[in-house]
Protein backbone atom coordinates (compact mmCIF):
# COMPACT_ATOMS: atom_id res chain seq x y z
CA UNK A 1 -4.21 -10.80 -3.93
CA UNK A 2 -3.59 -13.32 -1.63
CA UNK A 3 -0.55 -14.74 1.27
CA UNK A 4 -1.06 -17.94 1.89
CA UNK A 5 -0.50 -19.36 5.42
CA UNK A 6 -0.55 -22.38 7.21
CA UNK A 7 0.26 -23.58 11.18
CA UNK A 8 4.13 -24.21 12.35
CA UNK A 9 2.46 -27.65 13.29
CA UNK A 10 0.74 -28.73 9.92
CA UNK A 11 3.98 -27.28 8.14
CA UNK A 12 6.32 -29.49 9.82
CA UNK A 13 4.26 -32.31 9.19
CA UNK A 14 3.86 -32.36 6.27
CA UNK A 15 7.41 -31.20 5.25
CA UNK A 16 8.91 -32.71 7.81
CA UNK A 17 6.86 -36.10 7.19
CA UNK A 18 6.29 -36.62 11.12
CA UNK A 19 3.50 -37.39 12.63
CA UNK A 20 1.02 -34.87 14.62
CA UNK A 21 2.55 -36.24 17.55
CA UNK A 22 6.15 -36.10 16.46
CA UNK A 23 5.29 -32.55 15.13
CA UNK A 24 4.13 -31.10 18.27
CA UNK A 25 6.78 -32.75 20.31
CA UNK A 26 9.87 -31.22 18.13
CA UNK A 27 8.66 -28.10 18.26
CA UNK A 28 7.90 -28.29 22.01
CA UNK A 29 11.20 -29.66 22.26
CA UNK A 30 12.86 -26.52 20.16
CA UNK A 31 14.06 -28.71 17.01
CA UNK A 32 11.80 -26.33 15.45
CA UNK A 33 13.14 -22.55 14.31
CA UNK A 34 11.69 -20.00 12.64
CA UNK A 35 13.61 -17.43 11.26
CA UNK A 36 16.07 -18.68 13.67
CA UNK A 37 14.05 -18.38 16.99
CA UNK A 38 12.39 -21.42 18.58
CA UNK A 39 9.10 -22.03 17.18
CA UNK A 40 5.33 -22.37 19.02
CA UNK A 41 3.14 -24.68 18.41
CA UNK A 42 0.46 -22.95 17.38
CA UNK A 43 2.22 -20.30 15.64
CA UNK A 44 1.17 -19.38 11.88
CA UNK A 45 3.92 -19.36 9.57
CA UNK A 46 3.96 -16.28 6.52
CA UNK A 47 5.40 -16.00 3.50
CA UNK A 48 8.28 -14.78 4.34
CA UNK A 49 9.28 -16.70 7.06
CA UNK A 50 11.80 -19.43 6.94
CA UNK A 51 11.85 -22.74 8.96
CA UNK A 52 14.53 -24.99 10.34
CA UNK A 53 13.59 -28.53 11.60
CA UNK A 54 17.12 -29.85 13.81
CA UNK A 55 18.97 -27.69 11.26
CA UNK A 56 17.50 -29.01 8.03
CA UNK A 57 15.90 -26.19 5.89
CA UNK A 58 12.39 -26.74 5.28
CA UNK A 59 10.91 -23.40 4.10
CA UNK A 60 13.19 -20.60 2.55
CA UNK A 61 11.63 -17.27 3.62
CA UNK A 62 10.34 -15.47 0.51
CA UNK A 63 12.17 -12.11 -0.20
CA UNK A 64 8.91 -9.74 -1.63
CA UNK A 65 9.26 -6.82 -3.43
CA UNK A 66 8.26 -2.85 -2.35
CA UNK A 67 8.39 -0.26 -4.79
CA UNK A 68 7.41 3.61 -4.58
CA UNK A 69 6.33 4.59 -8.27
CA UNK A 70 5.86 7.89 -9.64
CA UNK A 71 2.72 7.48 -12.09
CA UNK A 72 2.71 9.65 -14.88
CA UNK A 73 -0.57 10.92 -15.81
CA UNK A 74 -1.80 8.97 -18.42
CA UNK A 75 -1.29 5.77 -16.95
CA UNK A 76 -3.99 3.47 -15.72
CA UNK A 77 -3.59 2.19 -12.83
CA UNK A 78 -4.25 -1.68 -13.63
CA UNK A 79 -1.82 -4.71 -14.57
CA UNK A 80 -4.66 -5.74 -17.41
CA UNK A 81 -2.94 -5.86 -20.76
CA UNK A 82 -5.83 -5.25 -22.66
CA UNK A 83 -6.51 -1.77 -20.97
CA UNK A 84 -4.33 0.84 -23.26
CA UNK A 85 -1.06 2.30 -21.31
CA UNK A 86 -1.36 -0.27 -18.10
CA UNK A 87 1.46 -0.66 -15.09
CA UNK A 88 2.89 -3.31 -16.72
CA UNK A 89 3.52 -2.19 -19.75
CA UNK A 90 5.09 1.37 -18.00
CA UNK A 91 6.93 -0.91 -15.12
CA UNK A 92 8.47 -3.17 -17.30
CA UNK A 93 9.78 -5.30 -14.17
CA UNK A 94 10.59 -8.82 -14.25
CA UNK A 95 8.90 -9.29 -11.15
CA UNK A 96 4.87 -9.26 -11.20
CA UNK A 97 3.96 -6.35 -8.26
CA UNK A 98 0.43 -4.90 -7.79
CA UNK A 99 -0.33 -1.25 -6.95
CA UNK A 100 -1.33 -0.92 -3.51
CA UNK A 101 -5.00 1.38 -4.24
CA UNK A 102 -5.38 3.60 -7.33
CA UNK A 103 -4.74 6.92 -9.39
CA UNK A 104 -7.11 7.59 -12.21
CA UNK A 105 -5.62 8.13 -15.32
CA UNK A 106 -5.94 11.81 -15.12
CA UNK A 107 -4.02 11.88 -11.86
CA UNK A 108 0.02 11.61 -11.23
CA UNK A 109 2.19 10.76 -8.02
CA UNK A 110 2.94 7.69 -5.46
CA UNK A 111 1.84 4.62 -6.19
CA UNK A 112 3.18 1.73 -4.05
CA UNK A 113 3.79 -1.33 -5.80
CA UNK A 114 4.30 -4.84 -4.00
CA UNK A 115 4.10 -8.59 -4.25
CA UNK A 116 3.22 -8.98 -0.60
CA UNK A 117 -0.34 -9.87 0.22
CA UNK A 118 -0.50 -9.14 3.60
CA UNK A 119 1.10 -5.54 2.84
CA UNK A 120 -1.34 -4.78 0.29
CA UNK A 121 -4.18 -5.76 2.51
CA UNK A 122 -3.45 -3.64 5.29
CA UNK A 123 -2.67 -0.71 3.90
CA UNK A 124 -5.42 -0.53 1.10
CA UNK A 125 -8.39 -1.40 3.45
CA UNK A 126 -10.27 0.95 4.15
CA UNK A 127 -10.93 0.65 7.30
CA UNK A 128 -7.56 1.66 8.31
CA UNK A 129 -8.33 5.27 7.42
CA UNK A 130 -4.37 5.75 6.20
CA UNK A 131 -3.36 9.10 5.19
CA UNK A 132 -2.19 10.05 1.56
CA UNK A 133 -1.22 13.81 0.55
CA UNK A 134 -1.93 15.18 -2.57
CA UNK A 135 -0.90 18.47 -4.17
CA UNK A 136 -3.92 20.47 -6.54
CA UNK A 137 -4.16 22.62 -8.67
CA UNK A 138 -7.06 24.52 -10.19
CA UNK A 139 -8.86 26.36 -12.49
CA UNK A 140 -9.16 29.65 -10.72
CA UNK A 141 -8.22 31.23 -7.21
CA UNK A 142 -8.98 29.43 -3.87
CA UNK A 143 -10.93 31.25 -2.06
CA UNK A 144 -11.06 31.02 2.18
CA UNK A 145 -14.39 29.43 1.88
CA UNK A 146 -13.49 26.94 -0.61
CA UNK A 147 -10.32 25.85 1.71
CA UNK A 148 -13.06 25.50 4.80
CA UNK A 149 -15.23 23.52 2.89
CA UNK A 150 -12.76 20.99 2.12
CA UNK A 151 -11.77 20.82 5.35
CA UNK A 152 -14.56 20.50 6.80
CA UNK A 153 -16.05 17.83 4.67
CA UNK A 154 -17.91 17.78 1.27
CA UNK A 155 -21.03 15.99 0.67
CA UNK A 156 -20.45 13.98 -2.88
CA UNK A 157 -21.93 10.55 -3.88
CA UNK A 158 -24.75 11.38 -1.32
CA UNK A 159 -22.02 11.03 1.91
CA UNK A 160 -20.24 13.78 3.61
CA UNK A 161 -16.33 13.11 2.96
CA UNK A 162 -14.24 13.09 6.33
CA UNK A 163 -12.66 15.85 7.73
CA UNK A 164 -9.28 16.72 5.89
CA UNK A 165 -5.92 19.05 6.58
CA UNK A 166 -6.14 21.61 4.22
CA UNK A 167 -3.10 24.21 3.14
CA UNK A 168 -3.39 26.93 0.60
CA UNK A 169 0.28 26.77 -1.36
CA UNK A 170 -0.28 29.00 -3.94
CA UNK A 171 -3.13 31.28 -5.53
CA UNK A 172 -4.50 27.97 -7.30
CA UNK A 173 -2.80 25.28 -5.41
CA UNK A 174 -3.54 23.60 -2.10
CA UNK A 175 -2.23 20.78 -0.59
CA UNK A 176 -4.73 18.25 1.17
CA UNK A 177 -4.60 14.73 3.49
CA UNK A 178 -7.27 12.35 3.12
CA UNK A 179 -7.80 9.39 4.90
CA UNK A 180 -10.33 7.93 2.56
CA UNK A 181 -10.76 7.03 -0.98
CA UNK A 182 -13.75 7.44 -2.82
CA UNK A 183 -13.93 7.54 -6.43
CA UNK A 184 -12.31 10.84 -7.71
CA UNK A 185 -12.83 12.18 -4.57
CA UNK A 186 -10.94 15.14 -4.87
CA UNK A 187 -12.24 16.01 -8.14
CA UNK A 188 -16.01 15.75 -6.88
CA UNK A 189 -14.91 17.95 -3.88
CA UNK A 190 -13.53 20.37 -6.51
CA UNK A 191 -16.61 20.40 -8.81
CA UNK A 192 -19.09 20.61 -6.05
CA UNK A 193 -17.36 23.77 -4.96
CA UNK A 194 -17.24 25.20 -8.33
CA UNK A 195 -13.54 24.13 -9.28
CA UNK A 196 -11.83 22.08 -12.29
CA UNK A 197 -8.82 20.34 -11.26
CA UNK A 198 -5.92 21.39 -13.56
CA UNK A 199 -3.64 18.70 -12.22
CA UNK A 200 -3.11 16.22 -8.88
CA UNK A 201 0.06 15.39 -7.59
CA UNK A 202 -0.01 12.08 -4.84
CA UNK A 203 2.82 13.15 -2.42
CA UNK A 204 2.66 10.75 0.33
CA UNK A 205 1.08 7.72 1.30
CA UNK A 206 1.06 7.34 4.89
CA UNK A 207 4.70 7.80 5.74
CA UNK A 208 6.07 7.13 2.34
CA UNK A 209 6.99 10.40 0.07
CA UNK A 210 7.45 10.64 -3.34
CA UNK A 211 11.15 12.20 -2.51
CA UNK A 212 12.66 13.71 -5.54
CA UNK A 213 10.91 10.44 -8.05
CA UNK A 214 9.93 12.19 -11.61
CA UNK A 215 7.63 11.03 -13.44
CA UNK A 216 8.08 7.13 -15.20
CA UNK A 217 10.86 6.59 -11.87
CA UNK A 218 10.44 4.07 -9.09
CA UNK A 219 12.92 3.21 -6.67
CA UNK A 220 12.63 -0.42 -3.80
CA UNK A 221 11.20 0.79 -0.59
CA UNK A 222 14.15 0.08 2.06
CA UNK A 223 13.37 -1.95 5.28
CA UNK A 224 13.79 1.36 7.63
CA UNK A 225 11.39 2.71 5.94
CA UNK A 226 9.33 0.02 5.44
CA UNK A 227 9.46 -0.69 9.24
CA UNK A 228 8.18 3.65 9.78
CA UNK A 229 5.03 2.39 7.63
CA UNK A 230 4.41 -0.98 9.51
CA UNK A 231 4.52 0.84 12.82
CA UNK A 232 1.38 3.10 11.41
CA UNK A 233 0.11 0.12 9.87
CA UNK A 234 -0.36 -1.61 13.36
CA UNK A 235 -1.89 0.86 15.02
């Protein structure tokens, strides 16, 4: 998933059908707005930005779509309609959104959904190390070695996992924050330690909850919010 971009300069000529010359000396001269603020010349225009050459609308900024999903459990986490019980199928939107990293099938809670490329590839790289929160429950009682363990780091795959907060919650339940995503990870965790997980619950995904969403409900993301997740985003 993709946002195509382009330079303030090569935008206005070619919309603007000026030469590279008369480009660079409108904006320099502040003909040029973007999103109503004088443009720069080397400035790279997004998606959603909208552009203004002595008043004349050239670019309409592109309203994008954010969405925090409750997945059921069940549902795969793809938009392929030839994979059985798929997002799109569950969503029914009229607008095409793509969930922002995965649950397996077995697995339930937040999901962000969004048609904005540079969104989705800040958030779901890896390299970011993001939180998420997930509630889990198992097969039999925690025990205080168990609950160190997965704090401390696992060794699944052949790789330790990164440290992780740990709470117990209940006799079987524990809540944890990862800031990785390997396959299954928390089920491998919970096998390697002797546990089946009964069922996980995605919470949170960096500073986005799951609120009071049941299962099947989604509700848009609004910009306050949206602007607490870009601030962690940036950093």
């Amino acid at each position: 998933m993709k946002s195509l971009t382009s330079s303030l300069q090569y935008f206005v000529v070619q919309k603007g059908r000026l030469s590279n010359k008369e480009a660079i000396q409108a904006i320099l001269g502040g003909r040029v707005l973007v999103n109503n603020q004088k443009g720069q010349l080397r400035q790279v225009l997004q998606p959603e930005d909208e552009v203004r050459l002595d008043g004349q609308l050239l670019k309409a900024g592109q309203a994008f779509t954010y969405l925090a999903y409750y997945k059921p459990r069940g549902i795969e986490s793809t938009l392929n309609p030839e994979i059985e019980n798929n997002l799109t199928q569950a969503l029914n939107l009229n607008v095409r959104v793509f969930p922002v990293g995965r649950l397996d099938k077995e697995s339930e809670g937040l999901l962000l959904l969004t048609d904005d490329g540079q969104f989705y590839n800040r958030i779901s790289h890896a390299e970011t190390h993001q939180e998420k929160e997930y509630v889990v429950t198992v097969d039999k009682p925690l025990t205080a070695e168990a609950l160190a363990h997965l704090a401390a780091g696992v060794v699944i795959m052949g790789k330790m996992t990164r440290p992780a907060q740990v709470q117990k919650l209940g006799e079987k339940t524990f809540s944890i924050v990862l800031t990785q995503g390997l396959n299954r990870q928390i089920r491998r965790m919970c096998y390697k330690l002797g546990f089946e997980v009964e069922r996980l619950v995605r919470v949170r995904v960096v500073t986005v909850t799951i609120g009071d969403l049941s299962p099947g409900q989604w509700r848009p993301i609004p910009q306050a919010e949206l602007d607490s997740l870009n601030q962690c985003l940036v950093k």
